[in-house]
N, C-alpha and C. Protein backbone atom coordinates (compact mmCIF):
# COMPACT_ATOMS: atom_id res chain seq x y z
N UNK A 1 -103.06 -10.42 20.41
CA UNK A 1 -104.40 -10.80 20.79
C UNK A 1 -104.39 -11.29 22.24
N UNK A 2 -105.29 -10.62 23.11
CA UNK A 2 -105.33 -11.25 24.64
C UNK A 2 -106.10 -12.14 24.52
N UNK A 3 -106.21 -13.29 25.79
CA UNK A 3 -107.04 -13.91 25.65
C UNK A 3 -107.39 -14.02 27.34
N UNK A 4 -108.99 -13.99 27.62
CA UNK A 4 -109.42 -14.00 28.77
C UNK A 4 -109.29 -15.68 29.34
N UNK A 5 -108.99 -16.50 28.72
CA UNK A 5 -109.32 -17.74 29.05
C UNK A 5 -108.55 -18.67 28.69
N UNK A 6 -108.33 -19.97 28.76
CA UNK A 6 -107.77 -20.95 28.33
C UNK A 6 -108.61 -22.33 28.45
N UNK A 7 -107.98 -22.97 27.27
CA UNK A 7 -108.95 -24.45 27.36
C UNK A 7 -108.23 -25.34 28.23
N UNK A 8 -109.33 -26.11 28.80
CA UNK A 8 -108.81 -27.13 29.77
C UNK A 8 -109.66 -28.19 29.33
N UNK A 9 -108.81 -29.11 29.20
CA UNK A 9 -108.59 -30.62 28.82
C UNK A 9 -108.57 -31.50 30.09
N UNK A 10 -110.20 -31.97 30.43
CA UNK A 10 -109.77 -32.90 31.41
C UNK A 10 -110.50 -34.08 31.54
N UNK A 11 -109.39 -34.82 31.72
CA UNK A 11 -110.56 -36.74 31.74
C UNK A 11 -110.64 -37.30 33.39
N UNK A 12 -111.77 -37.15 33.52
CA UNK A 12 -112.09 -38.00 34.76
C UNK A 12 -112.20 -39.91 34.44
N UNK A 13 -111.56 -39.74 34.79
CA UNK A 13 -111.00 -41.04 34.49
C UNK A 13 -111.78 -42.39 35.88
N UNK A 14 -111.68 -41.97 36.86
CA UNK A 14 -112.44 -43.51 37.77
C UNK A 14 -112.51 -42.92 39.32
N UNK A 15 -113.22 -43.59 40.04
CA UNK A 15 -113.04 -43.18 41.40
C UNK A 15 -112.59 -44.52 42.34
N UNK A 16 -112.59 -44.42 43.99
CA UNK A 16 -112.23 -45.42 44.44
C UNK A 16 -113.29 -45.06 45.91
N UNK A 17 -113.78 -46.23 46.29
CA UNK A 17 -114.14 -46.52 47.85
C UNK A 17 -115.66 -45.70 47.84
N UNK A 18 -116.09 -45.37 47.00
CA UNK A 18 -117.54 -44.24 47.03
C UNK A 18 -118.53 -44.75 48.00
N UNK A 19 -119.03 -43.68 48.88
CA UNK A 19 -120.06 -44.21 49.66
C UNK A 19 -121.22 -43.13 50.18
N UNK A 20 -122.32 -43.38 50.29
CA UNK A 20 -122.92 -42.62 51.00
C UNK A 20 -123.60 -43.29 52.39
N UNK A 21 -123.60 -42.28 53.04
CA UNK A 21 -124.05 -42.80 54.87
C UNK A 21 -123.44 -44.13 55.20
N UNK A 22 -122.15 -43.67 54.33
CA UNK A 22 -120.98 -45.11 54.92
C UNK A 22 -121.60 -46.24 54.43
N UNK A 23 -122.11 -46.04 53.47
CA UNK A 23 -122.38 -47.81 52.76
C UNK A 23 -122.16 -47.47 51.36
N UNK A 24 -121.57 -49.14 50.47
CA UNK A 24 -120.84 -48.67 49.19
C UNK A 24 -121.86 -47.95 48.59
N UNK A 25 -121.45 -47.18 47.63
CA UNK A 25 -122.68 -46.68 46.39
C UNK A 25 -122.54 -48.07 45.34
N UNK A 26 -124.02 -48.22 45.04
CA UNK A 26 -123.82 -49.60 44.23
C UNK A 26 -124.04 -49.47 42.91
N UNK A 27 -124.38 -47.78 42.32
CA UNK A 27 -124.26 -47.97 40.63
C UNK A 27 -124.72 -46.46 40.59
N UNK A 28 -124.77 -46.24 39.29
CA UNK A 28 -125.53 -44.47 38.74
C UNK A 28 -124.34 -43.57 39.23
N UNK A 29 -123.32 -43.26 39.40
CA UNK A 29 -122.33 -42.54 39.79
C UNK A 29 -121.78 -41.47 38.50
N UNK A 30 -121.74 -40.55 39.17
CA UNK A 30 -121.29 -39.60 37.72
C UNK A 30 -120.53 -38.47 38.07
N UNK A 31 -120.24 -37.13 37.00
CA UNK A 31 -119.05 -36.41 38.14
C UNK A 31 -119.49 -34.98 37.33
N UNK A 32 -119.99 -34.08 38.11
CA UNK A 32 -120.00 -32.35 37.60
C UNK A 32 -118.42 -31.78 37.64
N UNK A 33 -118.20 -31.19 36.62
CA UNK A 33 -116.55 -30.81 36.76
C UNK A 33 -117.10 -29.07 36.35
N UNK A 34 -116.51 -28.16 37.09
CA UNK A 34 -116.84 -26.94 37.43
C UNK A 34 -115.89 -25.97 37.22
N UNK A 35 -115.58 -25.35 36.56
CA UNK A 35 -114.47 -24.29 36.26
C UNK A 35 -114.86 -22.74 36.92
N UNK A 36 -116.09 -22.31 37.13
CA UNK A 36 -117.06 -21.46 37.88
C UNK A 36 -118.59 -21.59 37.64
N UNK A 37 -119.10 -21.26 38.12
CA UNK A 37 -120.60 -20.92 38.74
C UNK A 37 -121.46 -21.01 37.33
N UNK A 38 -121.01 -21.03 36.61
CA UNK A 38 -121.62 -21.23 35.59
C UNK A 38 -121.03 -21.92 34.07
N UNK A 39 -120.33 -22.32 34.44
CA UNK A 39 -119.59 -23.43 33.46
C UNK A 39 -119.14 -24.43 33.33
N UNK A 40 -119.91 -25.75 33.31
CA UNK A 40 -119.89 -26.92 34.16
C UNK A 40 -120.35 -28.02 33.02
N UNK A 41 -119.38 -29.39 33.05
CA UNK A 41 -119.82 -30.12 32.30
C UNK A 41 -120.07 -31.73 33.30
N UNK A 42 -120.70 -32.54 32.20
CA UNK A 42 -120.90 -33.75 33.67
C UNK A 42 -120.59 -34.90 32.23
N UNK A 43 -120.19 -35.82 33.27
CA UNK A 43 -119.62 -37.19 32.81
C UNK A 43 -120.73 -38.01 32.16
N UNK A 44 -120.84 -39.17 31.51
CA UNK A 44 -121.54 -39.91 31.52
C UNK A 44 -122.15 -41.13 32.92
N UNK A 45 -123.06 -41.35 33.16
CA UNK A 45 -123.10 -42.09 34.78
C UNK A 45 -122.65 -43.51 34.33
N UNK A 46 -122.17 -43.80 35.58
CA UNK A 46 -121.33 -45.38 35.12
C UNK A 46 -122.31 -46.39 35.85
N UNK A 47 -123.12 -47.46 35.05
CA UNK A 47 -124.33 -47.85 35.88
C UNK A 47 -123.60 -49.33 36.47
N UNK A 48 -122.35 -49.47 35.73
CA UNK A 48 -122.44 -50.80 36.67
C UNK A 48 -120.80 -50.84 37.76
N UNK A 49 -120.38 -49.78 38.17
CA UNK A 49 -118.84 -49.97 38.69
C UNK A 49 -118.85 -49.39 40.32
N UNK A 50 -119.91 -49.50 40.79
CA UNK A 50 -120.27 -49.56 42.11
C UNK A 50 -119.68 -48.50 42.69
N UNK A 51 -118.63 -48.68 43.97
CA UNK A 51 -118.37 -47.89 44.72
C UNK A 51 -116.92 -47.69 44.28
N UNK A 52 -116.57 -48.03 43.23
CA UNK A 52 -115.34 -47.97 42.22
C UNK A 52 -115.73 -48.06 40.23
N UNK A 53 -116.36 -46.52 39.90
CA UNK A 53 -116.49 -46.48 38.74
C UNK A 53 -115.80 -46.19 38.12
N UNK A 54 -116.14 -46.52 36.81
CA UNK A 54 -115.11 -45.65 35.86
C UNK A 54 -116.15 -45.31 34.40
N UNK A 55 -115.11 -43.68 34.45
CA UNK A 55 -115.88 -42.99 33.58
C UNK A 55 -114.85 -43.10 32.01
N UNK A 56 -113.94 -42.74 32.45
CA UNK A 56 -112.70 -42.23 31.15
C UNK A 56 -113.58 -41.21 30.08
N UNK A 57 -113.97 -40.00 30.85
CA UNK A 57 -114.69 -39.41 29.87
C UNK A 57 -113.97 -37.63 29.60
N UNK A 58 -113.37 -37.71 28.35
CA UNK A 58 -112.67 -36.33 28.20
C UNK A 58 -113.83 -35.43 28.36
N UNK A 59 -113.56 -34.08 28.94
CA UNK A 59 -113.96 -32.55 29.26
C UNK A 59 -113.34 -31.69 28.20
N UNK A 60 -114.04 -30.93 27.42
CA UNK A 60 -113.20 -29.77 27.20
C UNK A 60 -113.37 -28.58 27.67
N UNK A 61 -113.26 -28.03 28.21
CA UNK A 61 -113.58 -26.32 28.75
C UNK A 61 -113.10 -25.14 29.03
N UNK A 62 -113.82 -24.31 28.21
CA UNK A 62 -113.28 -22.90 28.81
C UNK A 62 -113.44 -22.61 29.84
N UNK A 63 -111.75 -22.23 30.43
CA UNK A 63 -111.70 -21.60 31.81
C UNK A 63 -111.01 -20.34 31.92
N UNK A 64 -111.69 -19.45 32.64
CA UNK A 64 -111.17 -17.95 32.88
C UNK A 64 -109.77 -18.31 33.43
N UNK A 65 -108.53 -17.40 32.72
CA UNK A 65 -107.46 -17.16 33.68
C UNK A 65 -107.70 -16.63 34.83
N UNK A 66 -108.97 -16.30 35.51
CA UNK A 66 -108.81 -15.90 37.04
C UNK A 66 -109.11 -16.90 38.26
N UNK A 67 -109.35 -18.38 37.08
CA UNK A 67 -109.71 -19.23 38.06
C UNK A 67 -109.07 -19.99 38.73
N UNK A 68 -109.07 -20.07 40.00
CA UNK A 68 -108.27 -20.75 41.06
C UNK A 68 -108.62 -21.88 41.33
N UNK A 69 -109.69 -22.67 41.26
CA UNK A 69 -110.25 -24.17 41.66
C UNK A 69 -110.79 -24.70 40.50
N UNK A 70 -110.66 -26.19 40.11
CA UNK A 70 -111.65 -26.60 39.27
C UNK A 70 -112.73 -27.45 40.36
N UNK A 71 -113.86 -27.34 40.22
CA UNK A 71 -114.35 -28.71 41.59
C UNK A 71 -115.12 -29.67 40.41
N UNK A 72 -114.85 -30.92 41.05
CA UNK A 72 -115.31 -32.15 40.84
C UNK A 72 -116.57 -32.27 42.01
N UNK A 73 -117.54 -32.54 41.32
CA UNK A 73 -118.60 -33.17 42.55
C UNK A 73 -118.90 -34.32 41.94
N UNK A 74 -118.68 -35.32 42.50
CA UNK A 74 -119.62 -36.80 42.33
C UNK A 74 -121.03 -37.10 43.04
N UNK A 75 -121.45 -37.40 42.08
CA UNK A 75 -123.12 -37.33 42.92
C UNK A 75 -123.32 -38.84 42.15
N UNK A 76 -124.43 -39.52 42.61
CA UNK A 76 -124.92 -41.18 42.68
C UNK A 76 -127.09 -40.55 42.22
N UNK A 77 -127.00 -41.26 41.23
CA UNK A 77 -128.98 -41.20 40.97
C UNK A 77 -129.59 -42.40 41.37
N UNK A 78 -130.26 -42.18 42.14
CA UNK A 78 -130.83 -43.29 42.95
C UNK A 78 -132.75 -43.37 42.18
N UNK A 79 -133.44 -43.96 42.79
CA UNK A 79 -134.79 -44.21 43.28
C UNK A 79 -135.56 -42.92 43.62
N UNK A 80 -134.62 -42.49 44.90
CA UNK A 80 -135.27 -40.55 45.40
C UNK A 80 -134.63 -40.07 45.02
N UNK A 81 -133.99 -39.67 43.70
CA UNK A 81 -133.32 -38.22 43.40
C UNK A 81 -131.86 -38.56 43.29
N UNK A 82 -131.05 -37.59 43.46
CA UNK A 82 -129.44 -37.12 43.22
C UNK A 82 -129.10 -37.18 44.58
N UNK A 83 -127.76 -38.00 44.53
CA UNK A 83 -127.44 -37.89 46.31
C UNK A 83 -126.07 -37.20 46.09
N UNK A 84 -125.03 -36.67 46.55
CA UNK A 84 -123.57 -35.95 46.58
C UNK A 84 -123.04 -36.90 47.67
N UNK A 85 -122.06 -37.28 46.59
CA UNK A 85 -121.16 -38.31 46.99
C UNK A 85 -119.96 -37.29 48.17
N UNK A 86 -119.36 -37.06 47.09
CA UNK A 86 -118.41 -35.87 47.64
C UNK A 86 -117.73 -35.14 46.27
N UNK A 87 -116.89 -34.43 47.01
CA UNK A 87 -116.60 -33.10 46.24
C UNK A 87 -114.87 -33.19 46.25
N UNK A 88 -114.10 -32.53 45.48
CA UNK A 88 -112.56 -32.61 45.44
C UNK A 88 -112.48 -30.97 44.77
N UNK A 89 -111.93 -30.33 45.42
CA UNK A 89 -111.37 -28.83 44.92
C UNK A 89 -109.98 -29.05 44.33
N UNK A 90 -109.67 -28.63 42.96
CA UNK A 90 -108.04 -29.19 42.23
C UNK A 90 -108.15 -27.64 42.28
N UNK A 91 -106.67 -27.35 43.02
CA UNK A 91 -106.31 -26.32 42.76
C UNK A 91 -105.43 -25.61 41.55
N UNK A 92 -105.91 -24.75 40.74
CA UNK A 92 -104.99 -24.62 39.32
C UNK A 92 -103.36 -24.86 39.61
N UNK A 93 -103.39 -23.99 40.25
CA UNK A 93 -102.05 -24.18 40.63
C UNK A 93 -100.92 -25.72 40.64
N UNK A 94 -102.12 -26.05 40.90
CA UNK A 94 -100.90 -27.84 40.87
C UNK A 94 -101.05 -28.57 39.27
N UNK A 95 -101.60 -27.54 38.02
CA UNK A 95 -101.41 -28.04 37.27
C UNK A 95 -100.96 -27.04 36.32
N UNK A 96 -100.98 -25.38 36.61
CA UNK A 96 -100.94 -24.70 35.66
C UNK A 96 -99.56 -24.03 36.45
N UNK A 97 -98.42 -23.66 36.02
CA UNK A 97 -97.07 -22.20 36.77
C UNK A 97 -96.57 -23.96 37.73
N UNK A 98 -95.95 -24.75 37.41
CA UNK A 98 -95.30 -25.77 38.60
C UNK A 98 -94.36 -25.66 37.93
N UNK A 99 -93.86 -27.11 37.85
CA UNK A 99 -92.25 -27.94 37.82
C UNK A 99 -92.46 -28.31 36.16
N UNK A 100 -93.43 -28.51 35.81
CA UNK A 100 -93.66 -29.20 34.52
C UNK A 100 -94.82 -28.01 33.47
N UNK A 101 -94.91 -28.17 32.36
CA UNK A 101 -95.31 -27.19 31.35
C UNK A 101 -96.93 -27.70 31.65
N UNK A 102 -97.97 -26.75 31.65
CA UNK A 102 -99.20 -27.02 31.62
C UNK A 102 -99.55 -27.37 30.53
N UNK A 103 -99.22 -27.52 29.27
CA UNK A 103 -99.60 -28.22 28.37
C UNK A 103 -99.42 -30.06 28.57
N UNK A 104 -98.43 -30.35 29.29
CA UNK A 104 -97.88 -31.81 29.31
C UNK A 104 -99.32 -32.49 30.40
N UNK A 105 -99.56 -33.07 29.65
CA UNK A 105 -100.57 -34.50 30.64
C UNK A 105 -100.17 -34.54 31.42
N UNK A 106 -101.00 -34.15 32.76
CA UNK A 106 -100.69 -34.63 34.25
C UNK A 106 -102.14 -36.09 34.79
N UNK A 107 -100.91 -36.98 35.24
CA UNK A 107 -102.46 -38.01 35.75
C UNK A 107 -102.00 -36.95 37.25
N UNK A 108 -103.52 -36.97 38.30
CA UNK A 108 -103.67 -36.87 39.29
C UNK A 108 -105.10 -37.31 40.20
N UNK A 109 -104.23 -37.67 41.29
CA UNK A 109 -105.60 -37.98 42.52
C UNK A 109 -105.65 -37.20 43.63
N UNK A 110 -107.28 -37.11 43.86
CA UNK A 110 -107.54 -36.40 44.90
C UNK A 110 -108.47 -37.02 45.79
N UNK A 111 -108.43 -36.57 47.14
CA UNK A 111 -109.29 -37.21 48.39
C UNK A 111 -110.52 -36.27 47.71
N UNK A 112 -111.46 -37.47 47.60
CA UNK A 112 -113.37 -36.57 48.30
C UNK A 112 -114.02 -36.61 49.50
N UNK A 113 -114.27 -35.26 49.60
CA UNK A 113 -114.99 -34.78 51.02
C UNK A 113 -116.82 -35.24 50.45
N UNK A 114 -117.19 -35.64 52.06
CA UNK A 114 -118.84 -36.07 51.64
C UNK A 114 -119.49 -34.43 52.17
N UNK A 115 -120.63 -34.47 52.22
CA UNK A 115 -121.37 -32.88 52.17
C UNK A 115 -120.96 -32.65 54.07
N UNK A 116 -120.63 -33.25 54.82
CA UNK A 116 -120.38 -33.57 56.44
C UNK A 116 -118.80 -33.14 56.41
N UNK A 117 -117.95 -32.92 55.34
CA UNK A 117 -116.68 -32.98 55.64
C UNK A 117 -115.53 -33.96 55.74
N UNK A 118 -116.62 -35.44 55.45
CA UNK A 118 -115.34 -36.35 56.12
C UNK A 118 -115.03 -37.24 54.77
N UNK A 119 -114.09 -37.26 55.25
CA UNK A 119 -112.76 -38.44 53.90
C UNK A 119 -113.88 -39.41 53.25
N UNK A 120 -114.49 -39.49 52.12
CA UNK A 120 -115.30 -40.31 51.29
C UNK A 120 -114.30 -40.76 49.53
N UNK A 121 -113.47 -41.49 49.99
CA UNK A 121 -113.21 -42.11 48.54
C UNK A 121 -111.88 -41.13 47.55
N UNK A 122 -111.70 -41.50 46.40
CA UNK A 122 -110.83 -40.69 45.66
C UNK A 122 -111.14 -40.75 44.21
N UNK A 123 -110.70 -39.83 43.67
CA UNK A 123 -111.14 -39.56 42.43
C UNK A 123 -110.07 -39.52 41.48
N UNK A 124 -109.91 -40.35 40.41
CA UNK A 124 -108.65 -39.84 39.62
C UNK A 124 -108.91 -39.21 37.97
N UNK A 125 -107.92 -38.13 38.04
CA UNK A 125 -108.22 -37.47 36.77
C UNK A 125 -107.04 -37.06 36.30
N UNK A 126 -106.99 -37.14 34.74
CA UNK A 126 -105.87 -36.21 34.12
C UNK A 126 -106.59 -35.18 33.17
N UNK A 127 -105.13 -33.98 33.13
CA UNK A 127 -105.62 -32.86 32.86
C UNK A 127 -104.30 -32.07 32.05
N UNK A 128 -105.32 -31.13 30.97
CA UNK A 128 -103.77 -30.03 30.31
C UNK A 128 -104.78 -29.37 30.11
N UNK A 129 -103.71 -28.03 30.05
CA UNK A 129 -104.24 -26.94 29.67
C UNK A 129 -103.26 -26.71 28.13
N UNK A 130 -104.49 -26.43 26.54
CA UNK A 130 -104.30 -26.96 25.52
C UNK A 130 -104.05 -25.18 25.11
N UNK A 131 -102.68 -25.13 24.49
CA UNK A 131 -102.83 -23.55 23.77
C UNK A 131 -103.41 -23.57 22.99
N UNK A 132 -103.60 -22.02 22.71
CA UNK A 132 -105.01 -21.31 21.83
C UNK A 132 -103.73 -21.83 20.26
N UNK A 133 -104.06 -22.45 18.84
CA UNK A 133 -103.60 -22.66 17.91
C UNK A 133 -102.76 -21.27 17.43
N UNK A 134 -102.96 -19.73 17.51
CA UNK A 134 -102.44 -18.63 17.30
C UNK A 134 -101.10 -18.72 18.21
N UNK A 135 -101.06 -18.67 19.71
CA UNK A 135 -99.43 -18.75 20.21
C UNK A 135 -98.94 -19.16 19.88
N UNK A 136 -99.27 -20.69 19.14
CA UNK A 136 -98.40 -21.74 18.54
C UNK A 136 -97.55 -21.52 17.54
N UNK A 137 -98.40 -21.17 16.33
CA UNK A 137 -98.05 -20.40 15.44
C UNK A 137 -97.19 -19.25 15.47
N UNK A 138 -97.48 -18.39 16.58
CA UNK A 138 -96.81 -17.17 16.74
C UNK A 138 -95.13 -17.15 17.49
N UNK A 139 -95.33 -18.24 18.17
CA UNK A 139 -93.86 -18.60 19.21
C UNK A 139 -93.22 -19.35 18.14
N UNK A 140 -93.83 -20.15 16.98
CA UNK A 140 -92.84 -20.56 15.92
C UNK A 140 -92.24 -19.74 14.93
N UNK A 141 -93.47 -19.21 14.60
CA UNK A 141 -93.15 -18.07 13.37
C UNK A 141 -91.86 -16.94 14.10
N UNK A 142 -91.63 -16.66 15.31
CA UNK A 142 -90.62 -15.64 15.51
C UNK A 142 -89.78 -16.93 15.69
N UNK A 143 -89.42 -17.90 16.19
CA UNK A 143 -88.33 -18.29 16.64
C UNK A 143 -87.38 -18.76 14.64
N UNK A 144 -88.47 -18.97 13.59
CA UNK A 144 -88.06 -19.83 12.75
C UNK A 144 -87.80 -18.33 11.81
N UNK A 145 -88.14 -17.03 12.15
CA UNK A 145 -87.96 -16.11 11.44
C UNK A 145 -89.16 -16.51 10.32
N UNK A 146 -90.49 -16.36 10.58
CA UNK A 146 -91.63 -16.14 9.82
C UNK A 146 -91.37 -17.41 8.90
N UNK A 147 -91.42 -18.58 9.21
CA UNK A 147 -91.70 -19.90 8.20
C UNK A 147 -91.65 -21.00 9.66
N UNK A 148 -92.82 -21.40 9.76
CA UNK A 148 -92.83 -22.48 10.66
C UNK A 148 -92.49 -23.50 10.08
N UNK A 149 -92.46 -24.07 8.86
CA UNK A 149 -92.16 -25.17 8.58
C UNK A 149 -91.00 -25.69 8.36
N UNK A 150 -90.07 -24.57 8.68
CA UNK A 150 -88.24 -24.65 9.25
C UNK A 150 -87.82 -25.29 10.46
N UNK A 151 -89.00 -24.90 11.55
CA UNK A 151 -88.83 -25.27 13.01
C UNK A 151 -88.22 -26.94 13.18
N UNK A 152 -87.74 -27.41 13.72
CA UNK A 152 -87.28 -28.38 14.01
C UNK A 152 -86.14 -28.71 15.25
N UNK A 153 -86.23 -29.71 16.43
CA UNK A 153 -85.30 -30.22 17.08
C UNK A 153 -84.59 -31.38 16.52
N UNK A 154 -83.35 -30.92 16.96
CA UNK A 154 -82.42 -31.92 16.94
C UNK A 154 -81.56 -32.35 18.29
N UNK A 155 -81.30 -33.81 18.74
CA UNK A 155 -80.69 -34.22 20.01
C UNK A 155 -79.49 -34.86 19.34
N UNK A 156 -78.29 -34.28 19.80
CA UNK A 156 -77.25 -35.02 19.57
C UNK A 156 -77.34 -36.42 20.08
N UNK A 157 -76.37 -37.25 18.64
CA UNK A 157 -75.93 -38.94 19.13
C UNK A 157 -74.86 -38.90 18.83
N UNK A 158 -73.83 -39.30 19.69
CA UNK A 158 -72.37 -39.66 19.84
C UNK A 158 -71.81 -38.06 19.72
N UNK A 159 -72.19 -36.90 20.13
CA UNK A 159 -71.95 -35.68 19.97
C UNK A 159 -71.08 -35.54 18.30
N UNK A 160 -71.98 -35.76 17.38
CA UNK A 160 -72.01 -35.49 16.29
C UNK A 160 -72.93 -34.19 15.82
N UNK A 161 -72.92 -33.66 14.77
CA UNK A 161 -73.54 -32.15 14.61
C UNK A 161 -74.58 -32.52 13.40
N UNK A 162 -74.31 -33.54 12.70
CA UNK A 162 -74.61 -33.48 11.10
C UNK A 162 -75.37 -34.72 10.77
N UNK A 163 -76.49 -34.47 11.32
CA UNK A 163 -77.56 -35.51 11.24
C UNK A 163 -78.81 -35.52 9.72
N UNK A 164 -79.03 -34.51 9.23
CA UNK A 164 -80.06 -34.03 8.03
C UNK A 164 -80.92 -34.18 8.65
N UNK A 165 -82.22 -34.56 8.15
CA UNK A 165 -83.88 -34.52 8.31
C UNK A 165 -84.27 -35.76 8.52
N UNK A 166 -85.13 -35.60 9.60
CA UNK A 166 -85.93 -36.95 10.49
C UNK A 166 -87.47 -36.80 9.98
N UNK A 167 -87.87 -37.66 9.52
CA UNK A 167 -89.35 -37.59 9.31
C UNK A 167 -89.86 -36.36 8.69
N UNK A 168 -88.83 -35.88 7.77
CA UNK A 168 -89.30 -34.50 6.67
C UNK A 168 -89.24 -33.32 7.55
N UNK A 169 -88.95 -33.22 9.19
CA UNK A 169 -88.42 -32.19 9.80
C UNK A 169 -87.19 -31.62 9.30
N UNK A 170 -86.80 -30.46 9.15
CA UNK A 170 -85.51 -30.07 9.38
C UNK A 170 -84.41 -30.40 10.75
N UNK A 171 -83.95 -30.63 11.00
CA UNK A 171 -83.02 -30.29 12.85
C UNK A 171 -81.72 -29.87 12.24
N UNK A 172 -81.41 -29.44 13.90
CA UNK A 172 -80.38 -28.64 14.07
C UNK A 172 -78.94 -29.52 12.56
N UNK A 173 -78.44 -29.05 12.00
CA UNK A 173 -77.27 -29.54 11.05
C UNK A 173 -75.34 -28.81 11.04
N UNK A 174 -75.56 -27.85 12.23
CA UNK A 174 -74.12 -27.52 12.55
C UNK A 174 -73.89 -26.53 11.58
N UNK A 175 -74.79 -26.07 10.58
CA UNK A 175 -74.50 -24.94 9.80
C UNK A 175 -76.11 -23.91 10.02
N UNK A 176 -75.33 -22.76 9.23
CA UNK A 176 -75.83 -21.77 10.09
C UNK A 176 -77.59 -21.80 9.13
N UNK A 177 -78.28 -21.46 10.14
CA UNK A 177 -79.96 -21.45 10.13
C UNK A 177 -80.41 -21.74 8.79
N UNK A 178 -79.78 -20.87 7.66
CA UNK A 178 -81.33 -20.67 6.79
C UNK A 178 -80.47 -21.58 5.49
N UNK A 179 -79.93 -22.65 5.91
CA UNK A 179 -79.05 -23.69 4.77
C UNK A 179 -79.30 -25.02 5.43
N UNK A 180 -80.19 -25.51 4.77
CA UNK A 180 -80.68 -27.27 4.62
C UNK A 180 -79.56 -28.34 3.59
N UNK A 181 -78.77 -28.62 3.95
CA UNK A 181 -77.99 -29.57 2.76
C UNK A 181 -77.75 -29.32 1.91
């Protein structure tokens, strides 16, 4: 089964220094998180954490594997309307093909640009990208020879082999695969 997309798991978690026309923002702050042009979710607004809010509000979303940016826009609701705080482009890349598995929780921060270009504040968020429940299944079922409920790690202690079952898991036992005790 292909899949055009993957879910992304992301919590905007707080910002720092927010301002518009260089004076603090003093409340209503909130955050559009954008996967493309038409798939966009928004935070709850944080009415009392000024020019340092916090949201801690999980995202879930489908995102095309062809997408290269997620953008964050923070915008402030005032008296006249919606103002744009600034904007942060996360490039997939620094969370999906790195050093570490895109499934594993990454915290990260990014500088926001105001609509002028210039350095306005930072934004912090963590993020995974959550497999579809079928790979899961499917990368177990071949590795365990069609019974996932065989699967199990084991970490050697004192380089001993013959540990039995941890928490009703199977692990590794120094004899060969399909013999439990």
């Amino acid at each position: 089964m292909e899949t055009k997309s993957r879910t992304l798991e992301i919590t905007v978690l707080s910002a720092e220094d927010l301002r518009i026309d260089n004076k603090p923002v003093k409340k209503n702050a909130y955050v559009v998180v954008s996967v493309d042009p038409f798939n966009n979710k928004a935070t709850k607004v944080d009415g009392e954490g000024g020019s340092y809010p916090s949201w801690n509000d999980k995202l879930v979303m489908e995102m095309p594997l062809q997408t290269r940016f997620v953008t964050l826009l923070v915008k402030c609701k005032g008296s006249r309307g919606e103002k744009t705080v600034g904007l942060a482009r996360i490039p997939v890349m620094d969370f999906v093909g790195g050093y570490s598995p895109a499934t594993c929780l990454q915290f990260l921060s990014y500088r926001l640009r105001d609509p002028k270009g210039l350095k306005n504040g930072i934004i912090n968020v963590s993020l995974r990208v959550k497999e579809p429940l079928q790979d899961c299944s499917s990368q177990a079922a071949a590795a365990g020879g069609g019974n996932a409920a065989t699967i199990g790690l084991g970490i050697p202690i004192d380089g001993r082999r013959d540990y039995g079952v941890v928490t009703g898991i199977p692990i590794w036992t120094g004899y060969p695969s399909n013999s439990l005790f």
